[in-house]
C-alpha atoms as a PDB file:
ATOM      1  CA  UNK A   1       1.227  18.421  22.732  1.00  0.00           C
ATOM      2  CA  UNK A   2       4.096  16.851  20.935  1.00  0.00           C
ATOM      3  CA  UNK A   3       2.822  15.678  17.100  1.00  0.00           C
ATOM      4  CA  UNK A   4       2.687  12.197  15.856  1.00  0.00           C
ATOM      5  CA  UNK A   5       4.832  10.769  13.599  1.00  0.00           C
ATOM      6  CA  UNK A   6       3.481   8.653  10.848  1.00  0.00           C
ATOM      7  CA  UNK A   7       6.035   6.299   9.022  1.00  0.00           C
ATOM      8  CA  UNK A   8       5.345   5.835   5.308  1.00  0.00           C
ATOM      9  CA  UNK A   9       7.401   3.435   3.041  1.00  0.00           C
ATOM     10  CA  UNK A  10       7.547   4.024  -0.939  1.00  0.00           C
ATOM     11  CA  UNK A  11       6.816   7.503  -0.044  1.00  0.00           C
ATOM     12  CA  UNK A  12       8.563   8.767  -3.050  1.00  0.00           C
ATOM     13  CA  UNK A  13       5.458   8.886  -5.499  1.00  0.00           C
ATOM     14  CA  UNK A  14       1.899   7.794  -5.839  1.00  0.00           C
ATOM     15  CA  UNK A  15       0.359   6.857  -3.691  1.00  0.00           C
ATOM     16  CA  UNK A  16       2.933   6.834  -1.017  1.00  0.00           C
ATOM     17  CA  UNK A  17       3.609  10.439  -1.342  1.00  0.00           C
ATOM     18  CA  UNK A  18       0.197  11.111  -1.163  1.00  0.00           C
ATOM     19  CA  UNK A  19      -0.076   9.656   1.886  1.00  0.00           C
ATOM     20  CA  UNK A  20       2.460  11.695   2.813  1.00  0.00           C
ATOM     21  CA  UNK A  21       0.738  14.963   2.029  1.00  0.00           C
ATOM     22  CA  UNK A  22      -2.287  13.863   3.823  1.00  0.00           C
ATOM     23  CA  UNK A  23      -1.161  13.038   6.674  1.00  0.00           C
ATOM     24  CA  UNK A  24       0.921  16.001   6.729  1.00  0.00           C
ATOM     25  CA  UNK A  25      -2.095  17.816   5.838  1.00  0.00           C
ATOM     26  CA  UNK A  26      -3.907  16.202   9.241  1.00  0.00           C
ATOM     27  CA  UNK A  27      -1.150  17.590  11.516  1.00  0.00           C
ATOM     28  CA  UNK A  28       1.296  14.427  11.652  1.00  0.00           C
ATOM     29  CA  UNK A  29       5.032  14.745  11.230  1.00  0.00           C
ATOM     30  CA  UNK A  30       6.535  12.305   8.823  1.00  0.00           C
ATOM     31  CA  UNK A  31       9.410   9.840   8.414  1.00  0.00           C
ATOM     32  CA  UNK A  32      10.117   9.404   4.661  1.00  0.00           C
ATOM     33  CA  UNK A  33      10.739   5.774   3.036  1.00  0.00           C
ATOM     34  CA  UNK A  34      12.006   4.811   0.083  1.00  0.00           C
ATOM     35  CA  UNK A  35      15.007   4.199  -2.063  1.00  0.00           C
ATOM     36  CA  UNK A  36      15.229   7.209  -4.117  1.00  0.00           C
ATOM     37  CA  UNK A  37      16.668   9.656  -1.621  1.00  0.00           C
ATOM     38  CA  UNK A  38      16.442  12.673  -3.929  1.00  0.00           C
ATOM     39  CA  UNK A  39      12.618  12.460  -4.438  1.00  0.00           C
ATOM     40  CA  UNK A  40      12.131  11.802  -0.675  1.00  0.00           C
ATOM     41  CA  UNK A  41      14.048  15.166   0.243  1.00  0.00           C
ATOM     42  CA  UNK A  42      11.926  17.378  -2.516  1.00  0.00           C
ATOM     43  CA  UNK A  43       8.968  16.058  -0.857  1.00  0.00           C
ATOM     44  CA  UNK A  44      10.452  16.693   2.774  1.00  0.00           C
ATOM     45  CA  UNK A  45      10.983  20.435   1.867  1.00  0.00           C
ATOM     46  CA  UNK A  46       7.347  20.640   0.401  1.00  0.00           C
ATOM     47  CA  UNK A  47       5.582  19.335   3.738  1.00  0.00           C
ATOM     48  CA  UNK A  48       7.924  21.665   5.779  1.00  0.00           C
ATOM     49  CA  UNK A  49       7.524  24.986   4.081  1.00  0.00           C
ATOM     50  CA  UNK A  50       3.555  23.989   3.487  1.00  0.00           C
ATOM     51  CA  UNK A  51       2.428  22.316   6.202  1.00  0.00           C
ATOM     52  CA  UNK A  52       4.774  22.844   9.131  1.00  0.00           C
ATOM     53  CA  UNK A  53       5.701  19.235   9.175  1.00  0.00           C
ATOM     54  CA  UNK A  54       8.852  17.812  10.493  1.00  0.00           C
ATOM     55  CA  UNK A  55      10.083  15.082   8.288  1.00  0.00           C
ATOM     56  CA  UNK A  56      12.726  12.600   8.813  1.00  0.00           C
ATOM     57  CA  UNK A  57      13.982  11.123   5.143  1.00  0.00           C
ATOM     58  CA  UNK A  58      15.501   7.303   5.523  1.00  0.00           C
ATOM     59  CA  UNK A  59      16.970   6.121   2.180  1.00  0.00           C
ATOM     60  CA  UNK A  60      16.083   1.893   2.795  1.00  0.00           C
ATOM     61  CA  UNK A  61      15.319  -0.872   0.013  1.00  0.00           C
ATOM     62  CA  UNK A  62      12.341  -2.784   1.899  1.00  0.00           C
ATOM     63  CA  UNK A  63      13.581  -5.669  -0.655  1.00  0.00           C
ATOM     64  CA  UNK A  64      16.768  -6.183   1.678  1.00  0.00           C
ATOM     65  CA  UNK A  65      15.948  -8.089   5.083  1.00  0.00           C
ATOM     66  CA  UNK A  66      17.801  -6.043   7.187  1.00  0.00           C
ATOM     67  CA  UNK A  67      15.515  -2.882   6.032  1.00  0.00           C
ATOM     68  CA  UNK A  68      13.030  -2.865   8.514  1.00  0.00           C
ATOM     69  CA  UNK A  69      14.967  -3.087  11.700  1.00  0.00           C
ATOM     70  CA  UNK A  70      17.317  -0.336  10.155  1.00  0.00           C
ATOM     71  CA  UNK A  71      14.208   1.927   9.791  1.00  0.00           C
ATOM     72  CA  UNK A  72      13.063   1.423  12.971  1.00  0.00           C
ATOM     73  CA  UNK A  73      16.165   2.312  14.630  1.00  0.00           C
ATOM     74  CA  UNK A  74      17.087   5.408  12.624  1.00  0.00           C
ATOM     75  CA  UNK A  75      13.503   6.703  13.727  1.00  0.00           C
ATOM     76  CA  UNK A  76      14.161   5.983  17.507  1.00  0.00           C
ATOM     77  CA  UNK A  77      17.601   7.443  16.714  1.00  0.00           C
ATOM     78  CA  UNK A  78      16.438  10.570  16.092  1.00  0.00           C
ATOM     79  CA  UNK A  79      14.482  10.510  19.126  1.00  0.00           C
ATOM     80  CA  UNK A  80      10.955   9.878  17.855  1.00  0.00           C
ATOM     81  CA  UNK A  81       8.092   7.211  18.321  1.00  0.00           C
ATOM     82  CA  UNK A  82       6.719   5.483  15.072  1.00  0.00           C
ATOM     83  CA  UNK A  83       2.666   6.440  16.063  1.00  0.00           C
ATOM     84  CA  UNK A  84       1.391   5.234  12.516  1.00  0.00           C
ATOM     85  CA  UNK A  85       2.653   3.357   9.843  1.00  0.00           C
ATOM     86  CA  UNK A  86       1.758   3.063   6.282  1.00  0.00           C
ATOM     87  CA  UNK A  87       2.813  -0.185   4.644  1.00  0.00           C
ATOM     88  CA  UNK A  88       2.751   1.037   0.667  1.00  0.00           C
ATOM     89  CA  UNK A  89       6.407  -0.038  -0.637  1.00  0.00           C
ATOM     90  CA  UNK A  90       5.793  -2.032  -3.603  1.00  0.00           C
ATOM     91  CA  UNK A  91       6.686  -3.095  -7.194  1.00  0.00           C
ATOM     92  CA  UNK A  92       5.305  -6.082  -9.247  1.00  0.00           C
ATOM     93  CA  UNK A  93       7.001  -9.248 -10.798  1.00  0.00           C
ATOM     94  CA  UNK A  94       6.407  -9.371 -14.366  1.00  0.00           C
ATOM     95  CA  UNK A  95       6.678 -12.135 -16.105  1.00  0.00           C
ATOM     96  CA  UNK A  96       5.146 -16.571 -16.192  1.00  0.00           C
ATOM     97  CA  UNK A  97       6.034 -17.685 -13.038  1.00  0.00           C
ATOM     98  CA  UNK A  98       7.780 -20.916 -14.530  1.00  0.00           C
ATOM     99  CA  UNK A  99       9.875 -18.134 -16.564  1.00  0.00           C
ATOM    100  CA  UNK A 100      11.460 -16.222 -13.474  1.00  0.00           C
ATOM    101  CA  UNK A 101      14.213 -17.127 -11.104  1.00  0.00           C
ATOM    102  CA  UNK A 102      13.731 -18.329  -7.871  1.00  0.00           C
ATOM    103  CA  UNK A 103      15.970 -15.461  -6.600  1.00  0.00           C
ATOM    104  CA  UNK A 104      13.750 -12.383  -7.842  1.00  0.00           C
ATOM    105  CA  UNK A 105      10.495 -14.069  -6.865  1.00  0.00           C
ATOM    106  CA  UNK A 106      11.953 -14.016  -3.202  1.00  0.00           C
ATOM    107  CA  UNK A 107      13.108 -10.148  -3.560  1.00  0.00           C
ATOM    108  CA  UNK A 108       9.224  -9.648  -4.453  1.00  0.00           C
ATOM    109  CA  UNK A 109       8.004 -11.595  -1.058  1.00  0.00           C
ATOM    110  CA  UNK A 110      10.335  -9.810   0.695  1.00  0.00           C
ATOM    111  CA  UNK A 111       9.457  -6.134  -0.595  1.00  0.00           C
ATOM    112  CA  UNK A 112       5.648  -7.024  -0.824  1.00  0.00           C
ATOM    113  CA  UNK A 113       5.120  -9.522   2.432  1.00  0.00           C
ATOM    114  CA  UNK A 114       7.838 -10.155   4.992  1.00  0.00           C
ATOM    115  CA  UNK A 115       8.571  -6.436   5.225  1.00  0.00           C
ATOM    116  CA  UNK A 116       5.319  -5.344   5.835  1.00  0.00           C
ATOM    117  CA  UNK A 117       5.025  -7.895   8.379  1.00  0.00           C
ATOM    118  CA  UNK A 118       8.388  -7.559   9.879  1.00  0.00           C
ATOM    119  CA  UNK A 119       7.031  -3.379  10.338  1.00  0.00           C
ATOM    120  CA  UNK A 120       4.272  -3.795  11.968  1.00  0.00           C
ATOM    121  CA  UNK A 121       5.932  -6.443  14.127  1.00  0.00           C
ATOM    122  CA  UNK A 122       8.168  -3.935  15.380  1.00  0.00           C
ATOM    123  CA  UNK A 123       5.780  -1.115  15.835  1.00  0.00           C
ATOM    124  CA  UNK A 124       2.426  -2.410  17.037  1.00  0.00           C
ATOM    125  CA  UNK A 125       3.949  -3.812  20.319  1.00  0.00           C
ATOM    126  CA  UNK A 126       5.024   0.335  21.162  1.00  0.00           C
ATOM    127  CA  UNK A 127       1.670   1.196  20.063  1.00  0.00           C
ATOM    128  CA  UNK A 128      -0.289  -1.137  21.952  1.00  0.00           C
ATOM    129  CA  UNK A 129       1.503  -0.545  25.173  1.00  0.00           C
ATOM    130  CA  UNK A 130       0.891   3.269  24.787  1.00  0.00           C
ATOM    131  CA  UNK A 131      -2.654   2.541  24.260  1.00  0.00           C
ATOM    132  CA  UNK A 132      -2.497   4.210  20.465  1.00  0.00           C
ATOM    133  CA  UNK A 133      -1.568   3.371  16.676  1.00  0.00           C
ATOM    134  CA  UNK A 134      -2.581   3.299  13.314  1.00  0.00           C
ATOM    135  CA  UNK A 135      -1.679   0.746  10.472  1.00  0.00           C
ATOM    136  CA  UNK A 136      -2.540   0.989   7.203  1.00  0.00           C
ATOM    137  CA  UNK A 137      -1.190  -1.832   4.706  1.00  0.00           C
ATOM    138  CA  UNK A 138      -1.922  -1.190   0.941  1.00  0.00           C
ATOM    139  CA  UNK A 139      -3.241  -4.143  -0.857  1.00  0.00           C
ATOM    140  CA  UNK A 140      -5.069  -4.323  -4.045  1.00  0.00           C
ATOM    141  CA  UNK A 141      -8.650  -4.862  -5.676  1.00  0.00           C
ATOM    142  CA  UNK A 142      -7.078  -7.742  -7.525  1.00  0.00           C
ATOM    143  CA  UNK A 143      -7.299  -9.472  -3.930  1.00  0.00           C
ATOM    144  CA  UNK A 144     -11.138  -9.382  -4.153  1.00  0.00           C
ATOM    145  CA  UNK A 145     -12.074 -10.258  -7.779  1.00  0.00           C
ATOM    146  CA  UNK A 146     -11.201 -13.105 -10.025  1.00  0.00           C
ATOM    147  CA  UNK A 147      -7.869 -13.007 -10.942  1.00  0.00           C
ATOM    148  CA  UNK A 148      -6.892 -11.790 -14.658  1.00  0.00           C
ATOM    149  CA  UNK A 149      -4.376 -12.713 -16.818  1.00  0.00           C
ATOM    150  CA  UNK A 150      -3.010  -9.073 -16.633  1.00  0.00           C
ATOM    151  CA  UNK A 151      -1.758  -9.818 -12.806  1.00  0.00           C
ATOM    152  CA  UNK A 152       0.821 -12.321 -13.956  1.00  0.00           C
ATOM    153  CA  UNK A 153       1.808 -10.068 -17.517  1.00  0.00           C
ATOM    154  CA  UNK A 154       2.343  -7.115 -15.636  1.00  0.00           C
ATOM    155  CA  UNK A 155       2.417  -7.521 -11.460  1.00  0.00           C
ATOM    156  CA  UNK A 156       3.323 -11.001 -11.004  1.00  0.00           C
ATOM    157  CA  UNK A 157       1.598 -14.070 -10.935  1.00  0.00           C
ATOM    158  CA  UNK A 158       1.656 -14.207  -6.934  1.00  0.00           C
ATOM    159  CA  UNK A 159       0.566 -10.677  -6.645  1.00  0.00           C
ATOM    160  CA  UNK A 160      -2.982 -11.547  -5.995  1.00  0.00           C
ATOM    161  CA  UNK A 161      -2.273 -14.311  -3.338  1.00  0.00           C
ATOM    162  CA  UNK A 162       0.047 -11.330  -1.501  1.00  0.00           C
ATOM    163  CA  UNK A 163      -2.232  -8.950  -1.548  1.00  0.00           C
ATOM    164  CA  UNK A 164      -5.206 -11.307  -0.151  1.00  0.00           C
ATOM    165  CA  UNK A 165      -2.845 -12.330   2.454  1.00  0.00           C
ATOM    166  CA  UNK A 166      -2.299  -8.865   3.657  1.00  0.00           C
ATOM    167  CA  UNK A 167      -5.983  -8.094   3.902  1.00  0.00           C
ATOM    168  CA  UNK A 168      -6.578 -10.858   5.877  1.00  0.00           C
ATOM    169  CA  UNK A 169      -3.463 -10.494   8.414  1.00  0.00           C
ATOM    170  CA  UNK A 170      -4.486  -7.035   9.021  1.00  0.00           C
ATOM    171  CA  UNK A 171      -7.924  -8.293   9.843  1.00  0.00           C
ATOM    172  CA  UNK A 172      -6.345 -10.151  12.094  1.00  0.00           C
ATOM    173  CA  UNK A 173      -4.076  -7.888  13.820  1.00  0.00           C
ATOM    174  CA  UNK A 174      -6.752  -5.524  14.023  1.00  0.00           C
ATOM    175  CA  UNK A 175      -8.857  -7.991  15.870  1.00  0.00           C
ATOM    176  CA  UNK A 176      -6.253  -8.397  18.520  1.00  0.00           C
ATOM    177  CA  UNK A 177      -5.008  -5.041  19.146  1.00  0.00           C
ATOM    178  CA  UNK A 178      -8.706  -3.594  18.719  1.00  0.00           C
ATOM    179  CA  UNK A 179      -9.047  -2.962  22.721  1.00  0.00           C
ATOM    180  CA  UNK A 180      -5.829  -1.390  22.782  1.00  0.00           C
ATOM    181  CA  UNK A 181      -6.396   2.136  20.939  1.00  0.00           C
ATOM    182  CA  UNK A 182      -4.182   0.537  18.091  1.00  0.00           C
ATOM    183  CA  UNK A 183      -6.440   0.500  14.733  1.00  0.00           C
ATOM    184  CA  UNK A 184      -5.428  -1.319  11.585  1.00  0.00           C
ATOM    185  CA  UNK A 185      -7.104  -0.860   8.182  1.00  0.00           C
ATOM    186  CA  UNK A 186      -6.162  -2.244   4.664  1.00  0.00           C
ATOM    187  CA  UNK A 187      -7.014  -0.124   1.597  1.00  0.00           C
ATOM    188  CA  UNK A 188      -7.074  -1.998  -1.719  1.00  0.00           C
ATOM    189  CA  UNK A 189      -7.216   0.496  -4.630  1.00  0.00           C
ATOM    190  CA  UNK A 190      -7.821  -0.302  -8.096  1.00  0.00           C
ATOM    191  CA  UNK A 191      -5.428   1.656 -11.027  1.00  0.00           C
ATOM    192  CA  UNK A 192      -4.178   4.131  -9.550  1.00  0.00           C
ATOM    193  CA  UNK A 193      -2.362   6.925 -11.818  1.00  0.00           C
ATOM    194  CA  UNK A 194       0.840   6.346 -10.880  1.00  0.00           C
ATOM    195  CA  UNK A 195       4.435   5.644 -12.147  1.00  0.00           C
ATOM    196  CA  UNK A 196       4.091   1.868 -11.223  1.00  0.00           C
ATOM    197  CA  UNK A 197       2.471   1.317 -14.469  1.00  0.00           C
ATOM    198  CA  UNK A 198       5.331   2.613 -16.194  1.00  0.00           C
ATOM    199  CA  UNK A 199       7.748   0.563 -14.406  1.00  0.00           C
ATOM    200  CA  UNK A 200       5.906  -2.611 -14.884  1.00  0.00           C
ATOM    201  CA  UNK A 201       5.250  -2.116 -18.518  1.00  0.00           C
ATOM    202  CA  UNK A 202       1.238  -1.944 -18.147  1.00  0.00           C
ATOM    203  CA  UNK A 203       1.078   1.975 -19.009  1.00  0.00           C
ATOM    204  CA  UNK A 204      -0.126   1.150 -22.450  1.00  0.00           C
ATOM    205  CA  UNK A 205      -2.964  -0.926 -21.375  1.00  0.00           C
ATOM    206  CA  UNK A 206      -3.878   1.302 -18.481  1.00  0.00           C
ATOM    207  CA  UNK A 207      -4.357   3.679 -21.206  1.00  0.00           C
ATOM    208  CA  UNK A 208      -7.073   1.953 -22.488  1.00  0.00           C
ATOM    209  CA  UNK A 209      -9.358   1.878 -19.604  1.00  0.00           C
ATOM    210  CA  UNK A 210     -12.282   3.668 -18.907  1.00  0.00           C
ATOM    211  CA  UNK A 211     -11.700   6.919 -16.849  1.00  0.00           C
ATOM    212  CA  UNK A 212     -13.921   5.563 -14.310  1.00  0.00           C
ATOM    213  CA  UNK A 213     -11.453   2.716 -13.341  1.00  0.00           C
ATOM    214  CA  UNK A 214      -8.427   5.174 -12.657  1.00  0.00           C
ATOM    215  CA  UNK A 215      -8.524   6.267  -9.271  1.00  0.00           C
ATOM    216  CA  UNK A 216      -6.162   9.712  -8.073  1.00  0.00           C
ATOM    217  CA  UNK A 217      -3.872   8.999  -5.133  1.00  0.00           C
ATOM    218  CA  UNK A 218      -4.707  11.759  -3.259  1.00  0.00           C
ATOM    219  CA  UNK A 219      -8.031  10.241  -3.181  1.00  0.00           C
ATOM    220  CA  UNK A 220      -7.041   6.863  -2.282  1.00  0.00           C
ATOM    221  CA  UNK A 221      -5.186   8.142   0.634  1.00  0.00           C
ATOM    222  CA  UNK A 222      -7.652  10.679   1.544  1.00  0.00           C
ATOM    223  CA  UNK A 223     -10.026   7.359   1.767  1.00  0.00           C
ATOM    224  CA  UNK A 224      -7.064   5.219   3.770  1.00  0.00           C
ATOM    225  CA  UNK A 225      -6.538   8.261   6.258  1.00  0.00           C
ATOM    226  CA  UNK A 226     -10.330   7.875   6.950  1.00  0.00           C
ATOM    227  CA  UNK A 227     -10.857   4.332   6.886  1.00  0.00           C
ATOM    228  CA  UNK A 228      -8.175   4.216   9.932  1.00  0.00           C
ATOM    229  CA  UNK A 229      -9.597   7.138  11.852  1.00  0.00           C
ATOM    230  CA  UNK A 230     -12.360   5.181  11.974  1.00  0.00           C
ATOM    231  CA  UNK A 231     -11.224   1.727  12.994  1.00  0.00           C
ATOM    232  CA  UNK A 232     -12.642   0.648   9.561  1.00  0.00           C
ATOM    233  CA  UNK A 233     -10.595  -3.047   8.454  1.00  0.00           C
ATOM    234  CA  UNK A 234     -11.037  -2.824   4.841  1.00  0.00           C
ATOM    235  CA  UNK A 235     -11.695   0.292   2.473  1.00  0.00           C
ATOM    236  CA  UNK A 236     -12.150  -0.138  -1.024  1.00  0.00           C
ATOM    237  CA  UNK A 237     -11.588   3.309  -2.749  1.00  0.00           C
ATOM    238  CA  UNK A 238     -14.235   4.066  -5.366  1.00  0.00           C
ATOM    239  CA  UNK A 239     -17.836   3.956  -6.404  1.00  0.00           C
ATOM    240  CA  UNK A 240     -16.544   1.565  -9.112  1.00  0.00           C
ATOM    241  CA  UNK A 241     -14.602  -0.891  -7.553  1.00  0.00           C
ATOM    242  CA  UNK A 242     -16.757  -0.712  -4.819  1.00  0.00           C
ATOM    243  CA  UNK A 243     -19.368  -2.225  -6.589  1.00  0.00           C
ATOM    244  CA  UNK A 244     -17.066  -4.218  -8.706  1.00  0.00           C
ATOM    245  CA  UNK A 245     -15.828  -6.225  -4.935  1.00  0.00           C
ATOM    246  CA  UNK A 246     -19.328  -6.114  -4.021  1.00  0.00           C
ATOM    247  CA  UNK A 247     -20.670  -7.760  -7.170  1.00  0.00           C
ATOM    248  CA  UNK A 248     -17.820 -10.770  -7.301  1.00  0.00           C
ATOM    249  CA  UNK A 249     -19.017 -11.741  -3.749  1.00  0.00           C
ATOM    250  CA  UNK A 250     -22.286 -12.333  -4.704  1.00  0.00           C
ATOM    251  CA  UNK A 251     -21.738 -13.749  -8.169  1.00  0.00           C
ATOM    252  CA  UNK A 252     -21.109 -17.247  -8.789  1.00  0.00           C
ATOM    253  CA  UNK A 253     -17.048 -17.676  -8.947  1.00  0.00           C
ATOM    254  CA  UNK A 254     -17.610 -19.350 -12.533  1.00  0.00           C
ATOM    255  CA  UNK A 255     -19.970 -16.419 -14.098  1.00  0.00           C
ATOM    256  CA  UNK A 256     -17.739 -13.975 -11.925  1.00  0.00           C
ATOM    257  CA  UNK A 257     -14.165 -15.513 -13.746  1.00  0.00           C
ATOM    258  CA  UNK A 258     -15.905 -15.089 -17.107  1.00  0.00           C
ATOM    259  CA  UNK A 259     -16.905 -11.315 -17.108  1.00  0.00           C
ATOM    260  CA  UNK A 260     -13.570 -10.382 -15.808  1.00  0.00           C
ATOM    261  CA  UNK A 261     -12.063 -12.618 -18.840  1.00  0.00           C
ATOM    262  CA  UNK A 262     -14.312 -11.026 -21.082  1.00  0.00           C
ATOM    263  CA  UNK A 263     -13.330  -7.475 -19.552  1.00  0.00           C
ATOM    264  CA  UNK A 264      -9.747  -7.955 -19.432  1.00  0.00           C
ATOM    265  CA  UNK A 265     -10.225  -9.069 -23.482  1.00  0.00           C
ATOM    266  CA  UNK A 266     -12.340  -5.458 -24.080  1.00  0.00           C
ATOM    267  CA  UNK A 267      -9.602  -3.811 -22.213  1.00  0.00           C
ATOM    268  CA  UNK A 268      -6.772  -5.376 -24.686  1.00  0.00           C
ATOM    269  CA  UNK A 269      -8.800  -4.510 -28.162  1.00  0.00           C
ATOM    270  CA  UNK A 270      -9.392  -8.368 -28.677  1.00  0.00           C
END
């Protein structure tokens, strides 16, 4: 029997690559996504010398329109089916909202919303119709707790709002294509150790949290892998922010704003 291929975009580090490595680890061949070609092609060579995987590495920027469509032709170009995809390319928007240009806050919407819709728009229909998939769309545990003042500093000040939008169109989508063998989960991690600190400017304050808050990405995509195996919707990775999620839902949202303000102020030595 042929393998699957999984398609995973920002597969270059964190949790991306991990995602990689596990599904490689599972038995899956891989197509590659991300802009930094270089780091995609070290990573190609590791899966194929330790896991037998055949890898197919696709330089794109998911922040240009025309990304998406590209992708999926240069997969069916090289004669292969996209069986699972992994929707983790990402970056954040730093910066007041009433402070940034127009221009880069619709770069971010593309790269964070319209291409992960625009993916799974061209690859659940093949899916459905061959009566198996797997989706996996990476959001964020800022989606399911107050929002802190930390989201607009460091990730953007729409970042939440994107991030609850793709939990709830993967509900969706998972809804409709459930009697179809396609499954669709969302995983919202918490901080991660990963280089997207460093590139938003947060690594200093991620320093300061507790080691229970930082989650490994091997771990989160260990937990994503397993979450859409399942047919699971929504997987929250880690006994913390697991109860953290569970805790805002039941709180009222006033009480529920105030401890995170109080956190986030803890968190920055105030």
């Amino acid at each position: 029997m042929a393998r699957r291929l999984a398609l995973i975009t920002g597969a270059s580090s964190g949790i991306g690559a991990a995602f990689a490595r596990e599904y490689a680890r599972q038995g899956w061949d891989v197509a590659l996504v991300a802009r930094r070609e270089d780091k995609l092609k070290e990573l190609a060579s590791e899966l194929e010398e330790k896991h037998g995987a055949k890898t197919l590495v696709i330089a794109a920027d998911l922040a240009d329109p025309g990304a998406p469509q590209a992708i999926v032709d240069k997969v069916a170009k090289a004669g292969r089916q996209i069986d699972a995809l992994v929707n983790n390319a990402g970056a954040g928007q730093p910066g007041h909202f009433c402070d940034t240009e127009w221009a880069d806050q619709a770069r971010f919407l593309e790269l964070m919303v319209t291409s992960y819709l625009k993916l799974m728009h061209l690859t659940a229909p093949g899916m459905a119709q061959r009566g198996f998939g797997r989706i996996i769309n990476i959001s964020s545990v800022s989606a399911l707790v107050p929002t802190a003042k930390a989201h607009t500093r460091y990730s953007g000040t729409i970042y939440p709002g994107i991030k609850s939008l793709l939990i709830k169109a993967s509900e969706a989508l998972g809804a409709e294509l459930r009697d179809q063998g396609v499954h669709v989960t969302v995983v919202a991690p918490g901080y991660t150790w990963s280089e997207f600190h460093d590139v938003n400017g947060a690594r200093e304050t991620v320093n300061n949290v507790p080691d229970y808050w930082m989650l490994k990405a091997e771990d989160v995509a260990a937990a994503g892998y397993d979450a859409v195996e399942r047919g699971v919707p929504l997987r929250v990775p880690g006994a913390f922010y697991k109860f953290m999620t569970a805790l805002a839902r039941i709180l009222p949202d006033p009480l529920a704003r105030a401890l995170m303000a109080r956190q986030e102020k803890t968190i920055e030595g105030k």
